[in-house]
Protein backbone atom coordinates (compact mmCIF):
# COMPACT_ATOMS: atom_id res chain seq x y z
CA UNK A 1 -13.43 -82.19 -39.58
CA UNK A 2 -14.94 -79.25 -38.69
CA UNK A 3 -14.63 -77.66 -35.14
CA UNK A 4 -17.39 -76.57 -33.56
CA UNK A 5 -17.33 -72.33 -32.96
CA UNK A 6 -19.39 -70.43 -30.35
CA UNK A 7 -19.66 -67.08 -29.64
CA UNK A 8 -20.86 -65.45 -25.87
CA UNK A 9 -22.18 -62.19 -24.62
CA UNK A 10 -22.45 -61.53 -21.10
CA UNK A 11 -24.83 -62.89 -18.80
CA UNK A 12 -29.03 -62.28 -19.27
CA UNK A 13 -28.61 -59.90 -16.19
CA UNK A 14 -25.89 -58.32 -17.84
CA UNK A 15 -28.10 -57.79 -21.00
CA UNK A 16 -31.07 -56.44 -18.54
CA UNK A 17 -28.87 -53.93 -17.10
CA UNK A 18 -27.65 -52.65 -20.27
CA UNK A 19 -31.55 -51.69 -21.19
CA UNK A 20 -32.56 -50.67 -18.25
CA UNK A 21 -29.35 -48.39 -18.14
CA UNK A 22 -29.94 -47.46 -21.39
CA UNK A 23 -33.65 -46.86 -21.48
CA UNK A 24 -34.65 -46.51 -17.81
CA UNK A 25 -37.09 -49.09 -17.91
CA UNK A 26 -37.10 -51.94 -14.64
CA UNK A 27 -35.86 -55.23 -14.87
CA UNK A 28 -39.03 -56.40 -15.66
CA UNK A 29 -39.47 -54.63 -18.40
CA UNK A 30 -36.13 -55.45 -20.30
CA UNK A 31 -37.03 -59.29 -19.59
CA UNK A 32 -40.49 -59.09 -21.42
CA UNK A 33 -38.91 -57.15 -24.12
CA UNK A 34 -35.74 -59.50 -24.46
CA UNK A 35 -38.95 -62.74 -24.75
CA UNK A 36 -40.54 -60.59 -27.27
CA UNK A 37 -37.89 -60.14 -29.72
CA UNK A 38 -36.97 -63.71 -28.75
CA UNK A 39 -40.24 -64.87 -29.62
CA UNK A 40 -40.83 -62.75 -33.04
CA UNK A 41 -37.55 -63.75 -34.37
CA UNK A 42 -37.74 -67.28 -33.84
CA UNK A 43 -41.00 -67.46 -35.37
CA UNK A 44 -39.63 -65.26 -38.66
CA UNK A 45 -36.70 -66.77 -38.96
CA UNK A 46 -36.07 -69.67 -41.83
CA UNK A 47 -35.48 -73.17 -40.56
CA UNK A 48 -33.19 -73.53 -36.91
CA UNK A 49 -32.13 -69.93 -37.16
CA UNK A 50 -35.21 -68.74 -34.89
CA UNK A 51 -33.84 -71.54 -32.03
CA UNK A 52 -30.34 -70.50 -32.71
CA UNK A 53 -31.43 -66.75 -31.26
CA UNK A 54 -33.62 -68.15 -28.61
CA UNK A 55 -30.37 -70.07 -27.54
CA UNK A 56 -28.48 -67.02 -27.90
CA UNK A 57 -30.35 -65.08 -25.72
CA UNK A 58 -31.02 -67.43 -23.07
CA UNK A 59 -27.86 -69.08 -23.08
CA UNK A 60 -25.34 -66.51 -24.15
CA UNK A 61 -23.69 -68.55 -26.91
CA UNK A 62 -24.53 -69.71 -30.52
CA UNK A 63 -23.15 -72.88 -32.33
CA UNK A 64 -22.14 -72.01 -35.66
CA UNK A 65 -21.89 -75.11 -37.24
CA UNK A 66 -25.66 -76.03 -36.45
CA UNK A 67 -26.21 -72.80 -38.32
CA UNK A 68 -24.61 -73.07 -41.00
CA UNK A 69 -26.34 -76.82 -41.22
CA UNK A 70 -29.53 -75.44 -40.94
CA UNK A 71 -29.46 -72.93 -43.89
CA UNK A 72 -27.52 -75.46 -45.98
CA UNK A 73 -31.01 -77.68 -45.63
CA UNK A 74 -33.18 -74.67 -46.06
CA UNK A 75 -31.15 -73.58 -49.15
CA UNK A 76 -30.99 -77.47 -50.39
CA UNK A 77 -34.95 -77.13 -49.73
CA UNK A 78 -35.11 -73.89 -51.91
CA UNK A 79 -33.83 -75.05 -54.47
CA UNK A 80 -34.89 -78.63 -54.72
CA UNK A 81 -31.81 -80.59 -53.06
């Protein structure tokens, strides 16, 4: 049986306020840049991987076995499994 693993990072406004700390851009700024990224990875990522960031940065945590289900499929799929 395997046990599910997630891993957190702070808060959304925590990750804001490290880039706007960092670059001195507003709020509003980080936020469209955080989407962005958000956006480009999960359309460039293979298989559930792209929704696993999106979750990620929305939600602050990832589940690890859904990732590690979702390139065992895309691997299964690469090599005819």
């Amino acid at each position: 049986m395997h046990q599910k693993c997630f891993y957190y990072i702070a808060s959304m406004e925590e990750l804001i306020k490290m880039i706007t700390d960092k670059t001195g851009i507003s709020a509003d700024q980080a936020q469209t840049a955080i989407k962005t990224v958000s956006g480009f990875l999960k359309d460039k990522l293979p298989g559930g991987l792209g929704n696993q960031v999106e979750n990620f940065l929305e939600k602050g945590s990832i589940d690890t076995e859904n990732i590690m289900n979702d390139l065992k499929g895309s691997l299964g799929n690469l090599f005819g499994n």
